[in-house]
Protein backbone atom coordinates (compact mmCIF):
# COMPACT_ATOMS: atom_id res chain seq x y z
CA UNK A 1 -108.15 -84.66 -142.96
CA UNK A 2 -104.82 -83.95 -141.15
CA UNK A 3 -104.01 -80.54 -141.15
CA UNK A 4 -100.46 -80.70 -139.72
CA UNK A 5 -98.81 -80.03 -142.24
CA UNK A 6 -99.86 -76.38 -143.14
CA UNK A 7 -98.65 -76.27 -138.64
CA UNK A 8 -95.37 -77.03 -139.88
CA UNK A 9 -95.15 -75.63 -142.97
CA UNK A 10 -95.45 -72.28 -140.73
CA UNK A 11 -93.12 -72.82 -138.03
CA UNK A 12 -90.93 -73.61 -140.81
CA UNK A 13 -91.17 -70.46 -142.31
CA UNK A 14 -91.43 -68.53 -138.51
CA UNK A 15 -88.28 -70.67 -137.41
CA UNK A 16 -86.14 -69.95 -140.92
CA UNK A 17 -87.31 -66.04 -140.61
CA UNK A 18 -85.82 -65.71 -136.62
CA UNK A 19 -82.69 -67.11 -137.63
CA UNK A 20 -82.25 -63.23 -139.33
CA UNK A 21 -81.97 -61.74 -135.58
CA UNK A 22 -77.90 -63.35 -135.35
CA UNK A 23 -77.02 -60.89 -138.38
CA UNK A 24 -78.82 -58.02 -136.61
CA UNK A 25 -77.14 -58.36 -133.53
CA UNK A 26 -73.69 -57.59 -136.12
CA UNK A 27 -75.54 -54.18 -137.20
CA UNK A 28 -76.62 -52.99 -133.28
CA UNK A 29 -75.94 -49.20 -132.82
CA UNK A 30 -73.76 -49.29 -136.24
CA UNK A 31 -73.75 -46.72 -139.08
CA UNK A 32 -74.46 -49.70 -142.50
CA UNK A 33 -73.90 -49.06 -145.99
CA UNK A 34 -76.11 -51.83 -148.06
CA UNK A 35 -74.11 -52.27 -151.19
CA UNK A 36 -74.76 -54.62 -154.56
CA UNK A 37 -78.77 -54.02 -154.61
CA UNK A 38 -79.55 -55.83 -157.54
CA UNK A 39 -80.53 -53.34 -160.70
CA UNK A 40 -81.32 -56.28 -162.96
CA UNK A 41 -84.35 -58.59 -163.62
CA UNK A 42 -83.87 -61.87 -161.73
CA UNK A 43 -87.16 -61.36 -159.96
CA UNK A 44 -85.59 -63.79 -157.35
CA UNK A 45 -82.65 -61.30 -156.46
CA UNK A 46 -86.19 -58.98 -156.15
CA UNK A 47 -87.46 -61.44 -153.77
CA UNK A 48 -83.79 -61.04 -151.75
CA UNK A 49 -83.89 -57.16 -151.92
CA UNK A 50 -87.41 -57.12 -150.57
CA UNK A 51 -86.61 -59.45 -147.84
CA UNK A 52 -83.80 -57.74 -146.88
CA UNK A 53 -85.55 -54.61 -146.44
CA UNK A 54 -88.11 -56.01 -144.46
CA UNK A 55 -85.70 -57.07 -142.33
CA UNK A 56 -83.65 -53.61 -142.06
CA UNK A 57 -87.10 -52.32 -141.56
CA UNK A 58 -87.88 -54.88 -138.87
CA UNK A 59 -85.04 -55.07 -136.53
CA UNK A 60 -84.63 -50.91 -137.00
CA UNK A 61 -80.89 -51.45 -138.44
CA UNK A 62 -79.49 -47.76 -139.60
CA UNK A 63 -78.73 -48.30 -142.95
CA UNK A 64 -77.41 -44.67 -143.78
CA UNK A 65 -76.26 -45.61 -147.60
CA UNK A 66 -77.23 -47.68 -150.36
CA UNK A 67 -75.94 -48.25 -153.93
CA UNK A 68 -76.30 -50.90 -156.77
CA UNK A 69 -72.50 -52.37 -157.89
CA UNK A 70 -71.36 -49.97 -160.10
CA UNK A 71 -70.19 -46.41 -159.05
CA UNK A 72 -70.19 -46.72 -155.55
CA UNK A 73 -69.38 -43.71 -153.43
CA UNK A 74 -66.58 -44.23 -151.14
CA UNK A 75 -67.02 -40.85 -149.12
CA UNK A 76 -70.07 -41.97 -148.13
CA UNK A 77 -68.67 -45.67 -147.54
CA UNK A 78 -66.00 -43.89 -144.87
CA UNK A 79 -68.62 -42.42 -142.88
CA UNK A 80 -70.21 -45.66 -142.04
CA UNK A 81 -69.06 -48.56 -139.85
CA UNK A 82 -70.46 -51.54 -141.45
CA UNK A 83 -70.55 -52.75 -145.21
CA UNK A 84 -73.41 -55.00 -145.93
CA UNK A 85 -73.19 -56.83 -149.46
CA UNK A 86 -76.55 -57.53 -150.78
CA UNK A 87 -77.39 -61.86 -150.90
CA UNK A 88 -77.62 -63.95 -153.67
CA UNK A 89 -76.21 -66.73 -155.64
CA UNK A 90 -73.47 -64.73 -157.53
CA UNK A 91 -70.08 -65.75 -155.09
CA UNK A 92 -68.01 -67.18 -156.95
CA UNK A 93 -66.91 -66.94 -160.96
CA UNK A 94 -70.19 -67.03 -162.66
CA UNK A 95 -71.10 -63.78 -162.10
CA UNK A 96 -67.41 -61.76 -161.82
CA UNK A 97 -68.74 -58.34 -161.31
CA UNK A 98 -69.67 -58.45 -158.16
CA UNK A 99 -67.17 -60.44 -156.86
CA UNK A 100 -64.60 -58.06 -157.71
CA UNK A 101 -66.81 -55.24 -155.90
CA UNK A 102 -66.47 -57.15 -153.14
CA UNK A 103 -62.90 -57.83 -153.43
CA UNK A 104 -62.36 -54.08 -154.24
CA UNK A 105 -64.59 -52.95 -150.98
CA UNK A 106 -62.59 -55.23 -148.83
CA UNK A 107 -59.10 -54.53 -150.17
CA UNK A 108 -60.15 -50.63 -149.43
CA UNK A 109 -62.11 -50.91 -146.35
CA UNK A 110 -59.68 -53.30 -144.20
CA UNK A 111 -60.84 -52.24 -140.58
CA UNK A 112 -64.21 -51.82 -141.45
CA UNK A 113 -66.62 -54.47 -140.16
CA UNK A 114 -67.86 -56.08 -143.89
CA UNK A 115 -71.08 -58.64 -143.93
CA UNK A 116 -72.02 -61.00 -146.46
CA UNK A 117 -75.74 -61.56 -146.68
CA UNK A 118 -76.08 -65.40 -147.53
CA UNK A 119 -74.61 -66.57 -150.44
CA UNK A 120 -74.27 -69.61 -152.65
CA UNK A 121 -70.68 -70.36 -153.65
CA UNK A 122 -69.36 -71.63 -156.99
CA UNK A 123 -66.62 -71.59 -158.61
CA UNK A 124 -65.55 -73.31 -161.68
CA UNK A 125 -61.90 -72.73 -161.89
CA UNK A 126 -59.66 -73.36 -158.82
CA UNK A 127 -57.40 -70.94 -159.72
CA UNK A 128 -59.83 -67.79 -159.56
CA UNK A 129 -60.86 -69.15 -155.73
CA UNK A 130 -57.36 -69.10 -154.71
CA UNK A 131 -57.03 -65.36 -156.10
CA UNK A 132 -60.31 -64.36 -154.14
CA UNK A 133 -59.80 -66.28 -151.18
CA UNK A 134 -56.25 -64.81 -150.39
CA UNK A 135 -58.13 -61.33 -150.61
CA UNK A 136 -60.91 -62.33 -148.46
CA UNK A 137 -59.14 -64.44 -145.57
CA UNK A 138 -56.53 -61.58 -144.80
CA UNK A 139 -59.49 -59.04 -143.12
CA UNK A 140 -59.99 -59.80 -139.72
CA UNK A 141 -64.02 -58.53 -139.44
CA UNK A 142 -65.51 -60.10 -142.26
CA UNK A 143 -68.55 -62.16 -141.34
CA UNK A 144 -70.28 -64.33 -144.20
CA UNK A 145 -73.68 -66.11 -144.15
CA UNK A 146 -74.15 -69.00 -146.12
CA UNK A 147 -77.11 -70.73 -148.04
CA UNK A 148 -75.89 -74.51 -147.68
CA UNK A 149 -73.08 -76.69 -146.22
CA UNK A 150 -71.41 -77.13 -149.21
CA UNK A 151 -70.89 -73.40 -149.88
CA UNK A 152 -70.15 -73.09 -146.16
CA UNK A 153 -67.35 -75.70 -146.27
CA UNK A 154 -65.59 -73.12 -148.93
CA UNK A 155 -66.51 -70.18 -147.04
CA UNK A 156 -64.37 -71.47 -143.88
CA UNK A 157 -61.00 -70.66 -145.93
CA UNK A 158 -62.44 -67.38 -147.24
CA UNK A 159 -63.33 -65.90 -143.66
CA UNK A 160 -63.09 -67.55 -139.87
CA UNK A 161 -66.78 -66.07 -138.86
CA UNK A 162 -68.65 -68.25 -141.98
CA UNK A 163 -71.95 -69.49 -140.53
CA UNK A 164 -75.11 -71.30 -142.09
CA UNK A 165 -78.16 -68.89 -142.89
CA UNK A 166 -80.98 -68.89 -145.08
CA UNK A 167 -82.07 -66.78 -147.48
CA UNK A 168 -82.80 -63.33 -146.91
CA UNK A 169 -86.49 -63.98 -148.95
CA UNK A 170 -87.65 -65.98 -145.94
CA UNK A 171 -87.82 -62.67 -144.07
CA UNK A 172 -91.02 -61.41 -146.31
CA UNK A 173 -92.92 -64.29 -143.94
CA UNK A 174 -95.70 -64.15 -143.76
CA UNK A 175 -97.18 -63.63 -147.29
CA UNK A 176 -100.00 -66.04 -146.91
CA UNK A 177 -102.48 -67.16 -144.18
CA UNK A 178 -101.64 -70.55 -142.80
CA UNK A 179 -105.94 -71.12 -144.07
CA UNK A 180 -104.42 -70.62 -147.90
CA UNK A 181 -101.78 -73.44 -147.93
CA UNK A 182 -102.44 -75.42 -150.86
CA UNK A 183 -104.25 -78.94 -149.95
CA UNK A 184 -102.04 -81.94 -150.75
CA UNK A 185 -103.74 -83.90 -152.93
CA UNK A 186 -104.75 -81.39 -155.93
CA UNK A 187 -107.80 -82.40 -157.92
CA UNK A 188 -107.66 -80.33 -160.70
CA UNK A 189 -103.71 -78.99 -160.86
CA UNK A 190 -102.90 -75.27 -162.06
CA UNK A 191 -99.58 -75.66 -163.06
CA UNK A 192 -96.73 -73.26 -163.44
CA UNK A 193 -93.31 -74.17 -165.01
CA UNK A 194 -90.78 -71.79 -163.77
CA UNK A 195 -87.39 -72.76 -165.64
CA UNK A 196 -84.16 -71.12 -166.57
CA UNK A 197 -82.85 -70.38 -169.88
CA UNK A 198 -79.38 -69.26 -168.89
CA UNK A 199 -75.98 -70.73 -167.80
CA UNK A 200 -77.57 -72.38 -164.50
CA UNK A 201 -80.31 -74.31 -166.86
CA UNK A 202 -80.74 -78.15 -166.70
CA UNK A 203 -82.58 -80.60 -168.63
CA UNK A 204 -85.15 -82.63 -166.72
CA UNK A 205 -87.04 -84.43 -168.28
CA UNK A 206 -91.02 -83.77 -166.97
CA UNK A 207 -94.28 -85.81 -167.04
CA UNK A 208 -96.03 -82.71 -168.18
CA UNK A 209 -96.93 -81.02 -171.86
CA UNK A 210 -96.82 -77.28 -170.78
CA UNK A 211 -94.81 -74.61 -172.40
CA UNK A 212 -92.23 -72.95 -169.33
CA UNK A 213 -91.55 -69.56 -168.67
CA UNK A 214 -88.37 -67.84 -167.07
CA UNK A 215 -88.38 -64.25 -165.04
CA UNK A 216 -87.88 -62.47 -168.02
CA UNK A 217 -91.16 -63.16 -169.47
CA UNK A 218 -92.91 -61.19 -166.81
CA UNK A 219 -91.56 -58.18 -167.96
CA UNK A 220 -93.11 -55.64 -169.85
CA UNK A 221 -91.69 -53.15 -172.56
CA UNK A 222 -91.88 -50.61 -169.88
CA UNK A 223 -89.65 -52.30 -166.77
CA UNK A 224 -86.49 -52.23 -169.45
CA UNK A 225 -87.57 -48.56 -170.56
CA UNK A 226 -86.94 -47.96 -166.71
CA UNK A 227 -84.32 -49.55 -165.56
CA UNK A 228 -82.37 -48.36 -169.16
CA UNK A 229 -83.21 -44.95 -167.55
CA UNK A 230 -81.81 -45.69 -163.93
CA UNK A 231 -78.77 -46.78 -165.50
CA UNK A 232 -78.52 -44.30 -167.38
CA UNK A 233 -78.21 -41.84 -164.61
CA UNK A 234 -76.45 -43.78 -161.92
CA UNK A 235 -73.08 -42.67 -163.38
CA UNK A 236 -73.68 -39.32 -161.22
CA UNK A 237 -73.27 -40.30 -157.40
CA UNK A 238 -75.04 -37.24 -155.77
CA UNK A 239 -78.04 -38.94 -157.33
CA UNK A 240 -77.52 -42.41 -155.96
CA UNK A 241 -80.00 -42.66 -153.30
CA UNK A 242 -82.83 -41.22 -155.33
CA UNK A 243 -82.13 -43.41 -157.90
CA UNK A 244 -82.31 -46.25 -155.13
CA UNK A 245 -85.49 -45.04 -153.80
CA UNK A 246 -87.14 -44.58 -156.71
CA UNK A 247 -85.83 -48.19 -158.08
CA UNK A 248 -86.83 -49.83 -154.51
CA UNK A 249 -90.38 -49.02 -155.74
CA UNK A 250 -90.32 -50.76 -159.35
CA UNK A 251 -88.46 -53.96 -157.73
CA UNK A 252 -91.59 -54.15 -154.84
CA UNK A 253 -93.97 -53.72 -158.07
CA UNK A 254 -92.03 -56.73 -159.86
CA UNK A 255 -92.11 -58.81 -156.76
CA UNK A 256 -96.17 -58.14 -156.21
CA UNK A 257 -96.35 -59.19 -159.97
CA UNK A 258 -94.50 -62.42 -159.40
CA UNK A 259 -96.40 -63.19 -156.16
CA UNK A 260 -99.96 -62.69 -157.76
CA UNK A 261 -98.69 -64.51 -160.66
CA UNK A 262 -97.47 -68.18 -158.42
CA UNK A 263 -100.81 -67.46 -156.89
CA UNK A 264 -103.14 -67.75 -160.04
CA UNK A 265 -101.19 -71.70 -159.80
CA UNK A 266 -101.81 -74.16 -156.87
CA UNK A 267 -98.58 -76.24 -158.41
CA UNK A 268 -94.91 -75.06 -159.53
CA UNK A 269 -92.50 -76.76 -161.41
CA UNK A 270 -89.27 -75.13 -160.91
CA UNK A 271 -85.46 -75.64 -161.28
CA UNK A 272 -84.94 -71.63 -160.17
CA UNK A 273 -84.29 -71.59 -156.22
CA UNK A 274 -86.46 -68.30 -155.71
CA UNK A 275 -89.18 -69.99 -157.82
CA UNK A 276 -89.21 -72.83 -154.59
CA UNK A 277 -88.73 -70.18 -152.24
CA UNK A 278 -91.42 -68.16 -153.13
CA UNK A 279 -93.62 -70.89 -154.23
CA UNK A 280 -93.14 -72.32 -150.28
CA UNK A 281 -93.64 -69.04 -148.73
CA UNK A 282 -96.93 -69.50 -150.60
CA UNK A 283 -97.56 -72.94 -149.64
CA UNK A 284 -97.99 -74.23 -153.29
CA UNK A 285 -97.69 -78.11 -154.14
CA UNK A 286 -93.80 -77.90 -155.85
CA UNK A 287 -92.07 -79.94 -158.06
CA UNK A 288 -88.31 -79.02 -157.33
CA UNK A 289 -85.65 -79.90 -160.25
CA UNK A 290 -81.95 -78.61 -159.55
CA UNK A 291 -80.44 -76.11 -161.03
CA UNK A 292 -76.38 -77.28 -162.53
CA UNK A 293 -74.30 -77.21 -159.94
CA UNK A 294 -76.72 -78.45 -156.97
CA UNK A 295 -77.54 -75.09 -155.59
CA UNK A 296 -81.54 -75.76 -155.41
CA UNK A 297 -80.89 -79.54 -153.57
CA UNK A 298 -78.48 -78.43 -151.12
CA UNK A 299 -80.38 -75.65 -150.28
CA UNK A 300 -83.63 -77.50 -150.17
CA UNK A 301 -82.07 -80.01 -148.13
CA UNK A 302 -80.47 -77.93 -145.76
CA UNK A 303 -83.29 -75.75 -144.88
CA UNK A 304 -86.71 -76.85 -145.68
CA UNK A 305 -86.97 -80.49 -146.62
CA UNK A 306 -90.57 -80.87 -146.77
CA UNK A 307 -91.62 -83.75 -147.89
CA UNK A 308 -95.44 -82.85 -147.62
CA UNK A 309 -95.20 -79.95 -150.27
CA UNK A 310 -92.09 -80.78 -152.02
CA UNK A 311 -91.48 -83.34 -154.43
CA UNK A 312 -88.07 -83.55 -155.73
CA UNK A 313 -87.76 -84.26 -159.44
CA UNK A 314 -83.98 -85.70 -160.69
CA UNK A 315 -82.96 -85.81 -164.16
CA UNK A 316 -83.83 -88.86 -166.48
């Protein structure tokens, strides 16, 4: 049997992981505040955080602060040279809370070097991307990474150092052995169907009776209990990094979950773009639907398009 595909399913992932080193060479001797860490349960803004950290931890970048988006501490903002905003797929009007933290931080901070970890960009209403543009395009050391070259082509007005990059998850290669990629031809399938129930949800139509699940239903009484208390107490800033700390250690248990989880499954159904990622980074057969505005496709195009693991499922 040929075998090369699991060869290039890991240079792949080793090739998509390097690419990282271009925003540590940004952070080199710098003082970084990590801002926007994601105190919800999208277990794929999980799979972001814990990339990310793997790659603070890996390239030894001095991140002196971090916060979540609400009641950040601007003292402790001043004292550091760099503002990195956490990744995601939330630029845009979709998800307005964090854009206006990042429209606040960079209306307050304008000689500060800012970064923008790599994003997806939508917008639904032209209007609110002219507003957030004109903030973004008048600082002068704003650097932003982005997931596709759509998102890209609308970052170019926003800020003159916009560059392709993929997602910060790709740094948590490797999770598997190359040995423990999935074979291609699957004789008895163990399927998973990852798919969204909120505003990003589509409709494809599948060839298969099996009821789906979303994040959410990974959870467990307990996880809201927590975070409810985290929240709680994150109104007091002296406690923010303990608060961090101790949440960094619930999100790694949530993204262990999810990972021995995809792995009881050798094939994923998925219209979620850290359902693909993840699946990938665990060399599962996937069946990849896109999510409603094109954000899985132009991502999976961009970066991965693997036609040996991937199948790409359209609607009907």
């Amino acid at each position: 049997m040929n075998l090369q595909y699991k060869t290039s399913w890991n240079n792949k992932l080793d090739e998509l992981k390097t690419m990282h080193a271009d925003i540590a060479v940004l952070c080199d001797g710098k003082q970084v505040a990590y801002i926007d860490i994601a105190l919800h349960f999208n277990v794929g803004d999980h799979l972001i955080y814990a990339g990310t950290e793997a790659f603070i931890k890996e390239h030894k970048i001095d991140v002196v602060y971090r916060a979540f988006d609400r009641n950040v501490d601007i003292k402790a903002i001043e004292k550091c040279d760099i503002i990195m905003f956490h990744g995601g797929g939330n630029f845009g009007d979709l998800y307005p809370r964090h854009q206006r933290l990042r429209e606040s931080m960079i209306q307050k901070f304008p000689n500060k070097r800012i970064i923008i970890l790599p994003q997806t960009i939508h917008f639904s209403n032209d209007t609110e991307m002219k507003k957030s543009c004109d903030i973004f395009s008048r600082h002068t050391d704003l650097h932003m990474f982005l997931r596709d070259q759509k998102s890209l082509g609308i970052a170019k007005d926003f800020s003159k150092n916009s560059s392709l990059m993929p997602d910060m998850a790709h740094s948590l290669h490797p999770l598997i052995d190359a040995s423990e990629v999935e074979p291609l031809e699957v004789s008895t399938p163990k399927i998973l169907n990852l798919r969204r129930v909120d505003i990003e949800k589509v409709s494809a139509a599948l060839d298969i009776q099996k009821k789906s699940f979303d994040w959410e239903n990974m959870l467990t009484p307990w996880d809201h209990t927590y975070r409810k208390y985290i929240t709680k107490l994150e109104r007091f800033k002296f406690l923010t990094p303990r608060l961090v700390r101790s949440w960094k250690m619930h999100s790694d248990s949530l993204v262990f979950r999810a990972i021995n989880y995809f792995n009881l499954h050798n094939t994923v159904y998925t219209d979620r773009l850290h359902g693909f990622i993840l699946s990938y980074l665990l060399g599962k057969n996937i069946k990849l639907m896109d999510n409603s505005y094109g954000k899985n496709l132009n991502y999976f195009k961009q970066w991965i398009n693997d036609t040996n693991l991937v199948e790409v499922i359209t609607e009907k």
